[in-house]
N, C-alpha and C. Protein backbone atom coordinates (compact mmCIF):
# COMPACT_ATOMS: atom_id res chain seq x y z
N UNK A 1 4.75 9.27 -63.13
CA UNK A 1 3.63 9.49 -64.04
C UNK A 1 2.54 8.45 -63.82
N UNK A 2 2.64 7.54 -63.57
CA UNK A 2 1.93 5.88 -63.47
C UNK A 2 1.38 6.02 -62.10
N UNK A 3 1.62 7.06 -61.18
CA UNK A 3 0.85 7.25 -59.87
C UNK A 3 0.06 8.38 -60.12
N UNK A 4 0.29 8.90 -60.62
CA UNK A 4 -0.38 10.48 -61.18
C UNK A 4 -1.69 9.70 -61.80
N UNK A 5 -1.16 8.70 -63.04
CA UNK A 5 -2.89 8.00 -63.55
C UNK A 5 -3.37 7.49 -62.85
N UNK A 6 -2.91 6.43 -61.84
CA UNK A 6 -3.65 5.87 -60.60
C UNK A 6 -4.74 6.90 -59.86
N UNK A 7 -3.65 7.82 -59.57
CA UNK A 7 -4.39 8.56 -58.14
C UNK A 7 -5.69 9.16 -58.91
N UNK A 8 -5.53 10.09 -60.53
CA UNK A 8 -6.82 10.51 -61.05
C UNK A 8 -8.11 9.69 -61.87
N UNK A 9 -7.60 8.28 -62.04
CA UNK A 9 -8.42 7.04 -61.92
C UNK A 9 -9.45 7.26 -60.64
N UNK A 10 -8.69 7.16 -59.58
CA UNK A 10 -9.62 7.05 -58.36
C UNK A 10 -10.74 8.29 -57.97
N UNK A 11 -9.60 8.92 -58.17
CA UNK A 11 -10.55 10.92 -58.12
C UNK A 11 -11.75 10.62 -58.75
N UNK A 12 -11.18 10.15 -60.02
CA UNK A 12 -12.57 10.63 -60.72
C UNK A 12 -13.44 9.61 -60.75
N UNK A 13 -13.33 8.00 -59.91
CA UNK A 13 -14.08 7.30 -60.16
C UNK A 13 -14.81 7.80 -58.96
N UNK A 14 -14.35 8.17 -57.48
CA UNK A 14 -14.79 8.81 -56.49
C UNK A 14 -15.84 10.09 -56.73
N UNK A 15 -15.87 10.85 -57.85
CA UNK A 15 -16.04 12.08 -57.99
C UNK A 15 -17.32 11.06 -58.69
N UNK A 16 -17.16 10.44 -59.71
CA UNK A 16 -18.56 9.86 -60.34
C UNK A 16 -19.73 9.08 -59.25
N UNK A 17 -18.97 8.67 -58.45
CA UNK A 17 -19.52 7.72 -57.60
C UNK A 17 -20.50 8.47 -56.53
N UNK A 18 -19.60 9.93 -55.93
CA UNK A 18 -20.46 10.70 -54.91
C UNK A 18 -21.32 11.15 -55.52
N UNK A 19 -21.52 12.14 -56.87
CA UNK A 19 -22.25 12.88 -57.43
C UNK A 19 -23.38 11.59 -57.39
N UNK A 20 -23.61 10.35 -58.26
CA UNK A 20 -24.72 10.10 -58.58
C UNK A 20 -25.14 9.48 -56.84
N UNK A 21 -24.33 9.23 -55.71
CA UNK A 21 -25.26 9.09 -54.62
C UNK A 21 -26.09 9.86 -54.36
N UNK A 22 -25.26 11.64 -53.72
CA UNK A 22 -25.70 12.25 -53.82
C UNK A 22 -27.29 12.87 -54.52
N UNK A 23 -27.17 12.73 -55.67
CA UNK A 23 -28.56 12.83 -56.64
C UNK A 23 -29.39 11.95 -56.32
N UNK A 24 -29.56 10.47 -56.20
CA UNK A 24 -30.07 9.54 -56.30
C UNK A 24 -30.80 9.68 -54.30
N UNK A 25 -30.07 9.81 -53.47
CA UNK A 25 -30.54 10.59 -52.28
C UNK A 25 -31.10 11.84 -52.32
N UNK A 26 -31.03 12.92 -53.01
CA UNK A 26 -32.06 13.70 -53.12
C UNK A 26 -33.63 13.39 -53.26
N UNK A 27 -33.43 12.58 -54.63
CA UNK A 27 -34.80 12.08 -55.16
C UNK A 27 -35.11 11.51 -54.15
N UNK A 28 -34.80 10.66 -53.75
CA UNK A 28 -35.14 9.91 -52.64
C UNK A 28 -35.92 10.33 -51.40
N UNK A 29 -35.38 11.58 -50.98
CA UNK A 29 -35.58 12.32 -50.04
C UNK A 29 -36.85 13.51 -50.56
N UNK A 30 -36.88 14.18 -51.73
CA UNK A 30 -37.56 14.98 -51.98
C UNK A 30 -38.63 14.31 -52.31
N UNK A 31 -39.19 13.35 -53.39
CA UNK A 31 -40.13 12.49 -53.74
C UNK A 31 -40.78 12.02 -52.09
N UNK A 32 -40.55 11.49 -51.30
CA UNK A 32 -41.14 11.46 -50.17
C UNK A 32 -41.79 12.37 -49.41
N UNK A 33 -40.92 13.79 -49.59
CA UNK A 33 -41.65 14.99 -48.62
C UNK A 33 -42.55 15.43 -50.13
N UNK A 34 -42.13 15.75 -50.98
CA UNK A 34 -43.53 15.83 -52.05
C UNK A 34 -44.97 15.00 -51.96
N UNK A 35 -45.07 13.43 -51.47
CA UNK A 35 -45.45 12.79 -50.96
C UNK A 35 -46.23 13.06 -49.74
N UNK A 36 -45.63 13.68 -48.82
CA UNK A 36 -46.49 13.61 -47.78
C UNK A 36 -45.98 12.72 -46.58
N UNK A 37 -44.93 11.18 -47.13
CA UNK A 37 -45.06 10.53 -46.32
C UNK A 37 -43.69 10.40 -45.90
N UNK A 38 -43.32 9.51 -44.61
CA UNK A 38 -42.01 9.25 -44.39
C UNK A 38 -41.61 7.83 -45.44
N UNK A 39 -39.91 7.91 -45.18
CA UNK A 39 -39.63 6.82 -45.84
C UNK A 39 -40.16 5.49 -45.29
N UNK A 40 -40.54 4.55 -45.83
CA UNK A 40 -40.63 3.37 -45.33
C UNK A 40 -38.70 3.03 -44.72
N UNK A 41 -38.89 1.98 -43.51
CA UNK A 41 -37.57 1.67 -43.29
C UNK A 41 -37.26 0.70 -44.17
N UNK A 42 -37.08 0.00 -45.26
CA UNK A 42 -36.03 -0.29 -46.37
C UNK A 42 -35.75 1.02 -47.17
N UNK A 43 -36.62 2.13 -47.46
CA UNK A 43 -35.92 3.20 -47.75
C UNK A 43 -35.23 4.28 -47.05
N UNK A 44 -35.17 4.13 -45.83
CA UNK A 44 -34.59 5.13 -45.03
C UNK A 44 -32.93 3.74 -44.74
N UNK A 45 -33.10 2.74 -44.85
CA UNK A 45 -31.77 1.92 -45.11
C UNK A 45 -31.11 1.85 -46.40
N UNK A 46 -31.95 2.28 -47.24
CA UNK A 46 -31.29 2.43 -48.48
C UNK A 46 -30.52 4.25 -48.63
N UNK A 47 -31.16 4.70 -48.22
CA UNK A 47 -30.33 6.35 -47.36
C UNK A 47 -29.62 6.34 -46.99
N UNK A 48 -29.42 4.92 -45.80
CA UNK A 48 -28.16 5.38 -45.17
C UNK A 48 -26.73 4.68 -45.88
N UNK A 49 -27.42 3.97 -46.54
CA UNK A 49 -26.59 3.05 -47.42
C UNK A 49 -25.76 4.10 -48.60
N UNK A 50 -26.54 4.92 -49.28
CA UNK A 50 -26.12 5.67 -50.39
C UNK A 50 -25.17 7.06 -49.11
N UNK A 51 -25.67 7.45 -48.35
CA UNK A 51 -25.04 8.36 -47.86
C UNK A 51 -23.67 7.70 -46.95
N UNK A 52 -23.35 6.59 -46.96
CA UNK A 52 -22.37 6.18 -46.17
C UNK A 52 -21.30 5.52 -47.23
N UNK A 53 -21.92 5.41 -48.40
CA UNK A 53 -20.93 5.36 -49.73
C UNK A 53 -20.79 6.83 -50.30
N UNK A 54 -21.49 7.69 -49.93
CA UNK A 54 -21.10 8.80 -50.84
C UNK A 54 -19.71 9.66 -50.03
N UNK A 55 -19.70 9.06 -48.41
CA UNK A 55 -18.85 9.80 -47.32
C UNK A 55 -17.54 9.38 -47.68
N UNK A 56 -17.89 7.78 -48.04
CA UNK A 56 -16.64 6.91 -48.36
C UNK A 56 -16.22 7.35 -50.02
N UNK A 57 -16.47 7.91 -50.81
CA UNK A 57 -16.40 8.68 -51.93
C UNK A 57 -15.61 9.84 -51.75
N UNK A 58 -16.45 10.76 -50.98
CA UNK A 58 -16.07 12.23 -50.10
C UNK A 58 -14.53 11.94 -49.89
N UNK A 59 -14.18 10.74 -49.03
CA UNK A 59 -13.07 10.85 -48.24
C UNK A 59 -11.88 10.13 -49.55
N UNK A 60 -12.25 9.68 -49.85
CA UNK A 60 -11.42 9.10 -51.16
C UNK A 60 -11.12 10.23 -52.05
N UNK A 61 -11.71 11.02 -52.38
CA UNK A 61 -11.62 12.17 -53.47
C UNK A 61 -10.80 12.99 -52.47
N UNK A 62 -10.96 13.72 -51.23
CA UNK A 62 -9.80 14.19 -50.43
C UNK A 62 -8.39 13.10 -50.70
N UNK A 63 -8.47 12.03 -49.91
CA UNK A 63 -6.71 11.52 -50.21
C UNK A 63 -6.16 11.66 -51.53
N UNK A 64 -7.07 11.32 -52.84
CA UNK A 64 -6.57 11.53 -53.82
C UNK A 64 -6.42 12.73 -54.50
N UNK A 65 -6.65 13.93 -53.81
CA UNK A 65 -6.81 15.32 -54.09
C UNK A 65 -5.67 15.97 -53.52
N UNK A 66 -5.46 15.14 -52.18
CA UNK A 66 -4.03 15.71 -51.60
C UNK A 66 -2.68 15.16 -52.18
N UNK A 67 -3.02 13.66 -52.26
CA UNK A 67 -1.70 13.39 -52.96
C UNK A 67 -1.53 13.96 -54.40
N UNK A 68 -2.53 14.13 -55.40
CA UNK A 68 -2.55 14.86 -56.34
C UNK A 68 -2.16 16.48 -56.61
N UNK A 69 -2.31 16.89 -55.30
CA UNK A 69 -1.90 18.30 -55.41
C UNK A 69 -0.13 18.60 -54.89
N UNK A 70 0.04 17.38 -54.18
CA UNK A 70 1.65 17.50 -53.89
C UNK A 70 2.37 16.91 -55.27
N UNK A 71 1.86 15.91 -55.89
CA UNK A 71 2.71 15.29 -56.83
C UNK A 71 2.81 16.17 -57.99
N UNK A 72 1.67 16.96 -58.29
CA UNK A 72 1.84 17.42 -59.72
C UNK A 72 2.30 19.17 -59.14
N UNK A 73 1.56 19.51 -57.70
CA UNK A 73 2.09 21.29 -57.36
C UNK A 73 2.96 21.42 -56.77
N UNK A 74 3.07 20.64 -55.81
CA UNK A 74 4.66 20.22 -54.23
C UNK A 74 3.94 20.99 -53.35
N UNK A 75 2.95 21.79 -53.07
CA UNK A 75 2.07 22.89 -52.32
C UNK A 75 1.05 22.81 -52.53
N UNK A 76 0.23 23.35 -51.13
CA UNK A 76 -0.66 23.76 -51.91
C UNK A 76 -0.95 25.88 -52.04
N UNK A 77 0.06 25.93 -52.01
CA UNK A 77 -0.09 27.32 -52.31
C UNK A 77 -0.21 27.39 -53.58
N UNK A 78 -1.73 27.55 -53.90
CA UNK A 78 -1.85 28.03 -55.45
C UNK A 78 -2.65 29.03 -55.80
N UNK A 79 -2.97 29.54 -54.98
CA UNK A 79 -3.49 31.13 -55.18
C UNK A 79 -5.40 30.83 -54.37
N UNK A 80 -6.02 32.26 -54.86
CA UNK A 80 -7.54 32.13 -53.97
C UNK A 80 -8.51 31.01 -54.58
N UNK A 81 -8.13 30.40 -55.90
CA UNK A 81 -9.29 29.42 -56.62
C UNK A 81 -9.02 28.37 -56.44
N UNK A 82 -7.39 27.87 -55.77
CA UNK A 82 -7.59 26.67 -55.08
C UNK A 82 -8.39 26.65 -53.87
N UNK A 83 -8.25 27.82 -52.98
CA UNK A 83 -8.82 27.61 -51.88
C UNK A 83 -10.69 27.98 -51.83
N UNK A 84 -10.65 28.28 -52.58
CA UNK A 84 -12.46 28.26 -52.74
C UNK A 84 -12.57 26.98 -53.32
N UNK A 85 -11.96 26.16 -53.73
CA UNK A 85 -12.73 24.82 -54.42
C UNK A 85 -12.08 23.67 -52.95
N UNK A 86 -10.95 24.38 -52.14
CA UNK A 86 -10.90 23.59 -50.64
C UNK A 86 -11.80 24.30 -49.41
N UNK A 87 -12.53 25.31 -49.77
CA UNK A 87 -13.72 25.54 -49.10
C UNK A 87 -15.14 24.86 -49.04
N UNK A 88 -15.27 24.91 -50.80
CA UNK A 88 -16.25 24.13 -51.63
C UNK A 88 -16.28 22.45 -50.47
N UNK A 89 -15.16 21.93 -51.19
CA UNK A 89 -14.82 20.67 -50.53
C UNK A 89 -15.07 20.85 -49.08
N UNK A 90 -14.26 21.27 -48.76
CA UNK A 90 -14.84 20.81 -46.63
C UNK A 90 -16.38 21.31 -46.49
N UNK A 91 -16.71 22.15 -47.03
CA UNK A 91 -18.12 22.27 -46.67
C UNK A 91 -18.88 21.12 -47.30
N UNK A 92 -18.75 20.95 -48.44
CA UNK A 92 -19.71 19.37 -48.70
C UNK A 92 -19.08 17.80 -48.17
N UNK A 93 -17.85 17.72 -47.28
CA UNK A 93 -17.54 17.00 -46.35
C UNK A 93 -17.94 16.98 -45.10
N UNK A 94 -18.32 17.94 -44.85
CA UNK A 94 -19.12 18.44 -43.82
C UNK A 94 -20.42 18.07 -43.61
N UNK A 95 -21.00 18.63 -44.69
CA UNK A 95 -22.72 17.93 -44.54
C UNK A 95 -22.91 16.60 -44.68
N UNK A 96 -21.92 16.04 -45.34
CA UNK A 96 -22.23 14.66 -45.33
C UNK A 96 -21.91 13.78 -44.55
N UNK A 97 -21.22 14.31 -43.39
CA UNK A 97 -20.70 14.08 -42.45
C UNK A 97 -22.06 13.67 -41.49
N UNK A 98 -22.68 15.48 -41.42
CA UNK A 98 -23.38 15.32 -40.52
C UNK A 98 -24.90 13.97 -41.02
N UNK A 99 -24.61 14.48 -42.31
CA UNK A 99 -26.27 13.57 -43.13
C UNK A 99 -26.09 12.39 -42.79
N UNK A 100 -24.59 11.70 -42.74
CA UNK A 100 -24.52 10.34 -41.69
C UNK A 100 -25.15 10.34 -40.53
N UNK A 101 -24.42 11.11 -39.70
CA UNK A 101 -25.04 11.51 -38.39
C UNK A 101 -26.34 11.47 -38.05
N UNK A 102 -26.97 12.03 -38.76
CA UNK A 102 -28.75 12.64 -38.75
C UNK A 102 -29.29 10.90 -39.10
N UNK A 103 -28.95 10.66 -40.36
CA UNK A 103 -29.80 9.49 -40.67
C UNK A 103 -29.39 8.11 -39.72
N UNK A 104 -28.29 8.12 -39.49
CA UNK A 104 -28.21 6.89 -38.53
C UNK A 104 -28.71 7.13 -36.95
N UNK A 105 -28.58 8.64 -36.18
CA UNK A 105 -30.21 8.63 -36.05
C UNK A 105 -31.15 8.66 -35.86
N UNK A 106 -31.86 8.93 -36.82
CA UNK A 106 -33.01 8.78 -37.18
C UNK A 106 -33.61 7.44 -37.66
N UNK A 107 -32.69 6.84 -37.61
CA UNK A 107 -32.66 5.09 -38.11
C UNK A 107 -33.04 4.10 -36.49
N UNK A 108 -31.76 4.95 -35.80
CA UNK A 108 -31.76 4.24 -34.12
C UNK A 108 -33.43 4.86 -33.66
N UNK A 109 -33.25 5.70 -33.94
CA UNK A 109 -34.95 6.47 -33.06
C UNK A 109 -36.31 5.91 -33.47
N UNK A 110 -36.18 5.82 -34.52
CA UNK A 110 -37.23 4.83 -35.69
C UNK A 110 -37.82 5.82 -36.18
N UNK A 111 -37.50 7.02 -36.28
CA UNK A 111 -38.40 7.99 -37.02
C UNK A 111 -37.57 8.47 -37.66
N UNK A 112 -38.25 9.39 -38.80
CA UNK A 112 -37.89 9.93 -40.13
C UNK A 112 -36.82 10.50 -40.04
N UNK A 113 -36.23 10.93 -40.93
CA UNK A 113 -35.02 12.10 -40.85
C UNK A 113 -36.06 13.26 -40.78
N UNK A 114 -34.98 14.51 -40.63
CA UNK A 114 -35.87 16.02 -40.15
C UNK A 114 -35.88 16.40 -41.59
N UNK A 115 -37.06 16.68 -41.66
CA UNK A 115 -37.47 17.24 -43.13
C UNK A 115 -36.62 18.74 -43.23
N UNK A 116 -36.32 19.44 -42.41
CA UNK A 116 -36.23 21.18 -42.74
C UNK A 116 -34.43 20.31 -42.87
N UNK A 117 -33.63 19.47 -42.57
CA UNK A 117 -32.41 19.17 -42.46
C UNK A 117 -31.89 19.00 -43.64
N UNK A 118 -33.05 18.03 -44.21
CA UNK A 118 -33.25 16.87 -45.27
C UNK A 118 -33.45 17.95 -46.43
N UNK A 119 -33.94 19.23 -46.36
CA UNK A 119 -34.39 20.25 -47.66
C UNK A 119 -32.68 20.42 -47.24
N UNK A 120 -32.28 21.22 -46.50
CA UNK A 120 -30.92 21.82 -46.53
C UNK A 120 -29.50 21.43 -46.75
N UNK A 121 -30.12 20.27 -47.20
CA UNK A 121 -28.53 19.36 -47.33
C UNK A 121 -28.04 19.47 -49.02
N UNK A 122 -29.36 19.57 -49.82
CA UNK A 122 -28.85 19.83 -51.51
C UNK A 122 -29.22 20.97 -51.86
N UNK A 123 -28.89 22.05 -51.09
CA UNK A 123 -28.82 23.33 -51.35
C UNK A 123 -27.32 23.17 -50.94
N UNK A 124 -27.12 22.85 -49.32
CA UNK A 124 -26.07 23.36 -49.18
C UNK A 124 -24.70 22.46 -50.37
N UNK A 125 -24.41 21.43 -50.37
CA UNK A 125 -24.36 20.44 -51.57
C UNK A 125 -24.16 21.02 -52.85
N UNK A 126 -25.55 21.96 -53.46
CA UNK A 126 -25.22 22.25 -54.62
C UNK A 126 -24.03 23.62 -54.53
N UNK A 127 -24.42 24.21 -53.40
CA UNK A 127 -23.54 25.52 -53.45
C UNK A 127 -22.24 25.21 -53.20
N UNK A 128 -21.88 23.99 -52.58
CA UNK A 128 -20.00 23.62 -52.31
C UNK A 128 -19.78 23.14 -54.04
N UNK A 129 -20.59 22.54 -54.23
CA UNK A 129 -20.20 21.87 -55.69
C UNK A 129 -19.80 23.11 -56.28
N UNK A 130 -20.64 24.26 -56.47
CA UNK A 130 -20.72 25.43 -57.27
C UNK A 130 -18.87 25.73 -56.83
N UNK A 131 -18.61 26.08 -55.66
CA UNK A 131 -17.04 26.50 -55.21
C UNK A 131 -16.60 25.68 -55.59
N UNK A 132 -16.58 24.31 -55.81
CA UNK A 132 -15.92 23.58 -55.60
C UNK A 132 -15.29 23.38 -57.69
N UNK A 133 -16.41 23.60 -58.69
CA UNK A 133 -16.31 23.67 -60.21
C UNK A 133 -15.75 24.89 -60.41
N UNK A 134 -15.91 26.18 -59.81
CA UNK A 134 -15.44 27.38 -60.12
C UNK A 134 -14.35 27.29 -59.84
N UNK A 135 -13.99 27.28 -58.52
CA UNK A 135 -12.48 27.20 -58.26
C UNK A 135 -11.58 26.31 -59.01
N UNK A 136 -11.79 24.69 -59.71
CA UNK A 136 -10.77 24.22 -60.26
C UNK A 136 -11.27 24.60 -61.62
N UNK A 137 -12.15 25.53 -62.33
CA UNK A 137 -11.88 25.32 -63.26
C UNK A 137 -11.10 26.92 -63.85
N UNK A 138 -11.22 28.11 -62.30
CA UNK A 138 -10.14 28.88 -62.48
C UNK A 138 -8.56 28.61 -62.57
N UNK A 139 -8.48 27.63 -61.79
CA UNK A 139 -7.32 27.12 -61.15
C UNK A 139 -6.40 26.59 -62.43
N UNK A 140 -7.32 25.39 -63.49
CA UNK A 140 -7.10 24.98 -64.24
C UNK A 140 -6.81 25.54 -66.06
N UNK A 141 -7.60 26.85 -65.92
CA UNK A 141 -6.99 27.70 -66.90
C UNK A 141 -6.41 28.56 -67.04
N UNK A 142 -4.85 28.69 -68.23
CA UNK A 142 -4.24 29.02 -68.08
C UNK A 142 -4.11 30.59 -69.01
C-alpha cells in the first residue's frame, strides 16, 4: 500500500509539473508569433529549459503509470479506455520528444524554432491530453 502512495505522489506531482510546462511554453511560444518576433535567445533557453523538464515529467509519469498499473491491475489488459489514454500518452511523448529535438536545434542553428511546428505542437498536446482524460476517466468509472 505505502508504494502504491509513493508511486501516485510522483504521478501526480509529474502530471502537475508537465501540464503547467507545457502551458507556460505555449504562451511563450504563441505571444511571440502574435508578436511578430522571434524569441530573444534567453527566451528560446528558457524553452528549452521548460521543454526538457516537461520530457523529464513525460517520462516519470510513464514509469509511474507502469508500475501503477501492474501493482494495483497485474496487466495491462483493461479493456479499449485504457488503451486510448496509452495512445493519448505516447502521442504526447512523442511530440515532446520531438519539441526537444526541434528546439535544441534551433538553439545549435541560432535561429528560431519553425513557427508552422511550434503552432502544431498544442493542438497536437491538447488532443493526446483529450485521449489521454477520456480514457482514464472511462477506465476509472465504475
Amino acid at each position: 500500500m505505502t508504494s502504491i502512495i509513493v508511486l501516485k505522489f510522483f504521478h501526480y506531482l509529474a502530471l502537475f509539473l508537465a501540464g503547467g510546462l507545457g502551458v507556460g511554453n505555449s504562451i511563450l511560444a504563441k505571444n511571440h508569433q502574435k508578436a511578430g518576433m522571434p524569441p530573444a535567445p534567453p527566451v528560446q533557453a528558457t524553452m528549452m529549459t521548460l521543454a526538457k523538464l516537461g520530457l523529464v515529467a513525460i517520462i516519470i509519469l510513464w514509469g509511474t503509470g507502469i508500475a501503477l498499473t501492474y501493482q494495483l491491475y497485474g496487466s495491462f489488459n483493461l479493456g479499449w479506455a485504457f488503451h486510448l489514454k496509452l495512445l493519448g500518452a505516447s502521442a504526447l511523448l512523442l511530440v515532446i520528444c520531438f519539441l526537444n529535438i526541434h528546439l535544441s536545434d534551433s538553439a545549435k542553428k541560432g535561429v528560431p524554432p519553425n513557427p508552422k511546428f511550434m503552432n502544431a505542437v498544442p493542438y497536437i498536446a491538447r488532443t493526446s491530453l483529450v485521449f489521454v482524460l477520456v480514457g482514464i476517466a472511462i477506465l476509472t468509472t465504475s
